[in-house]
Protein backbone atom coordinates (compact mmCIF):
# COMPACT_ATOMS: atom_id res chain seq x y z
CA UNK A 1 102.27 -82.90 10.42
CA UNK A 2 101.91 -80.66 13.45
CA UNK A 3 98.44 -82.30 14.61
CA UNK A 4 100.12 -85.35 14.36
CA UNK A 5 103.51 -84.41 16.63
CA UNK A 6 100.69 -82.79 18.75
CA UNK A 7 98.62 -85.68 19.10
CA UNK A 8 101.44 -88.56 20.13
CA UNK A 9 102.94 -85.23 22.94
CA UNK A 10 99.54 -85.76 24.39
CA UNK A 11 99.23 -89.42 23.98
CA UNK A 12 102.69 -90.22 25.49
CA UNK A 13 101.68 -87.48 28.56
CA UNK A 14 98.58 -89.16 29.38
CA UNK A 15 100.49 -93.00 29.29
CA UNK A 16 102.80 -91.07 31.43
CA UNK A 17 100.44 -89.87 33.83
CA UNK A 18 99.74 -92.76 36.66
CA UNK A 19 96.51 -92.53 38.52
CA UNK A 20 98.00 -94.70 41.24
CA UNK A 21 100.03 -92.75 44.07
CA UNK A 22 102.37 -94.56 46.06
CA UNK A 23 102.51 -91.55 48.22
CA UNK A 24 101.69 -93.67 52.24
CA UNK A 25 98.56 -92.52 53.63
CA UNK A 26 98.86 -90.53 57.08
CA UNK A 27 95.60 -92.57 58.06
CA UNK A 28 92.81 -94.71 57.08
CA UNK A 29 89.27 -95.96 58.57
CA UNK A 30 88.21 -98.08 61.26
CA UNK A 31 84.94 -99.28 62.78
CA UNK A 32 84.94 -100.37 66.10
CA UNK A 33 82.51 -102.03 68.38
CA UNK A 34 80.25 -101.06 70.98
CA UNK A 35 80.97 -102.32 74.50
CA UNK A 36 77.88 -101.22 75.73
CA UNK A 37 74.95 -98.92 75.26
CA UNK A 38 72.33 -97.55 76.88
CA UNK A 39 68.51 -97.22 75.32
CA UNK A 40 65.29 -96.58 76.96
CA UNK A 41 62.51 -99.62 77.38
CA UNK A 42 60.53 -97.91 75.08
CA UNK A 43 60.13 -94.73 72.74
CA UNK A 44 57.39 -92.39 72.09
CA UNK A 45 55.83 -91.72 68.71
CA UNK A 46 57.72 -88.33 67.40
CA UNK A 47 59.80 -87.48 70.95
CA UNK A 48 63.46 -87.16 70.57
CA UNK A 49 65.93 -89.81 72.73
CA UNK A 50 69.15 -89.90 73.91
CA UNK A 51 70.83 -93.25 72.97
CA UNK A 52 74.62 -93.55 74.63
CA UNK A 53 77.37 -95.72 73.10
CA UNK A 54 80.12 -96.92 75.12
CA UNK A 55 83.52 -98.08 72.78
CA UNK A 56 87.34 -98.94 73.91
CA UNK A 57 90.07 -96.97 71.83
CA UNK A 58 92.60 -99.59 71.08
CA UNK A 59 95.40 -97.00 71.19
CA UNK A 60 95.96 -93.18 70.94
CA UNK A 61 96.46 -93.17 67.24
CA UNK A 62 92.56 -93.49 67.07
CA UNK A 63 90.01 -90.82 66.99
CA UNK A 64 86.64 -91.38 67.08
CA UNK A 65 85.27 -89.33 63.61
CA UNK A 66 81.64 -90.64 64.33
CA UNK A 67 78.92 -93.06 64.28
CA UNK A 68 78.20 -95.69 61.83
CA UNK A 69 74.10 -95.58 61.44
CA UNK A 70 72.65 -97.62 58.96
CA UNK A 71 68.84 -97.66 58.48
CA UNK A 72 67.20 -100.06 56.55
CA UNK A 73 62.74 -99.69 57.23
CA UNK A 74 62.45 -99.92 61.13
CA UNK A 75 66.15 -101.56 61.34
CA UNK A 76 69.27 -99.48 62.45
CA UNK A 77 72.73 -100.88 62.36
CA UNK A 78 74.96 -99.02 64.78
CA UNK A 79 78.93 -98.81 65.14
CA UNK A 80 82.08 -96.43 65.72
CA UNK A 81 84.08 -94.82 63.26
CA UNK A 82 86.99 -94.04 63.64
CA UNK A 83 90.30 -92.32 62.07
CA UNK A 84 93.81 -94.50 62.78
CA UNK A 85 96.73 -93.03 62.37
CA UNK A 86 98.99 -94.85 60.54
CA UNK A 87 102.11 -94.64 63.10
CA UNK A 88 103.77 -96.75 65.56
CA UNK A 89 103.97 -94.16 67.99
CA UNK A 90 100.51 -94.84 69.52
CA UNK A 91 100.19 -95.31 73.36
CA UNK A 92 97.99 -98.32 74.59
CA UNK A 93 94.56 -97.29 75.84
CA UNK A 94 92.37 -98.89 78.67
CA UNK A 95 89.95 -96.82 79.11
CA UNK A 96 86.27 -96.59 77.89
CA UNK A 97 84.72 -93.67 76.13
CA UNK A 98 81.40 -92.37 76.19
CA UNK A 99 79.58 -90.74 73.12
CA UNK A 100 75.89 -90.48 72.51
CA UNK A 101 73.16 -89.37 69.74
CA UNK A 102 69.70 -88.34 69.69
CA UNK A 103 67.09 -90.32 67.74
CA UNK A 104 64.18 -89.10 66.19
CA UNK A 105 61.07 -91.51 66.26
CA UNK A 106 59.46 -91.17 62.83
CA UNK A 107 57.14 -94.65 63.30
CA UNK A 108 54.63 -96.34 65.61
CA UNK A 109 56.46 -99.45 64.72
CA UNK A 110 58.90 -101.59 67.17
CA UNK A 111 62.71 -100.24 65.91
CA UNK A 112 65.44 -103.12 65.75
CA UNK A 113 68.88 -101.86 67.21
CA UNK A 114 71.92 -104.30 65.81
CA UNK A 115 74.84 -102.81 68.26
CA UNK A 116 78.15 -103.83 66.36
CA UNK A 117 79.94 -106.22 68.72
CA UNK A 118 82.81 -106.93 66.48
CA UNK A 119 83.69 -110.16 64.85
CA UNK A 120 83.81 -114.22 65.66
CA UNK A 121 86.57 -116.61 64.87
CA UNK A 122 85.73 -116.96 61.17
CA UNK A 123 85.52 -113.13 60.77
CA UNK A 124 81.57 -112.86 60.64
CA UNK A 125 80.14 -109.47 62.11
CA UNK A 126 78.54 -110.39 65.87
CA UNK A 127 75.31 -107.76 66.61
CA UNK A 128 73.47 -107.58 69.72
CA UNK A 129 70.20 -106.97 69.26
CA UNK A 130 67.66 -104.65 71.16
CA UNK A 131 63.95 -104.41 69.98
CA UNK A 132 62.30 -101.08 71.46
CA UNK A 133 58.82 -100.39 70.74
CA UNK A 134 56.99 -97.41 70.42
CA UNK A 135 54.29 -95.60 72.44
CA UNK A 136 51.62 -94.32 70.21
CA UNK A 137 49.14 -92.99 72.22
């Protein structure tokens, strides 16, 4: 009899237990675009290069918490992360930002930059697209 009263306290504590919280998150996730960037012509084979991102804050509540990089072969995907605040005491911002990275060149081949540019009218992701090759010699 007691394993029994013991097993429906536990039962009826875990159907008590939600996972969900309704608690309001302070802040969530954004990625924004790249106005502009600068890139050399061309790399060399296993040199380090300074790429610079330029990105508009849309208000104070963001914080830029890094870069997006994706890398797919000799194809890099590039973007802004940032964290929003979630509160509508955010200042409008003009003014543009300036953040850069070093990349490693690990391949003779031409790299593919896709710069995130944001999105069109139907809500497809626009890319600009920079091909740099690479200096072997």
């Amino acid at each position: 009899m007691k394993k029994l009263v013991l097993f429906f306290v536990i039962l009826f504590s875990l159907i008590s237990c939600g996972l969900e919280d309704d608690t309001p998150q302070a802040y969530h996730f954004e990625i924004l675009p790249v106005e502009d960037f600068i890139v050399p012509d061309t790399f060399d084979y296993l040199n380090i290069h300074q790429i610079k991102l330029f990105y508009k804050k849309p208000n104070s509540c963001y914080d830029l918490s890094g870069i997006y990089f994706d890398k797919y072969l000799n194809e890099r995907t590039i973007a802004l992360q940032c964290v929003v605040l979630n509160s509508t005491n955010c200042d409008p911002y003009e003014e543009v930002y300036e953040v850069d990275f070093n990349f490693e060149v690990i391949s003779t081949e031409t790299y593919l930059f896709k710069f995130y540019k944001g999105k069109d009218a139907d809500g497809n992701n626009i890319f600009e697209e920079v091909e740099i090759p690479v200096n072997s010699d």
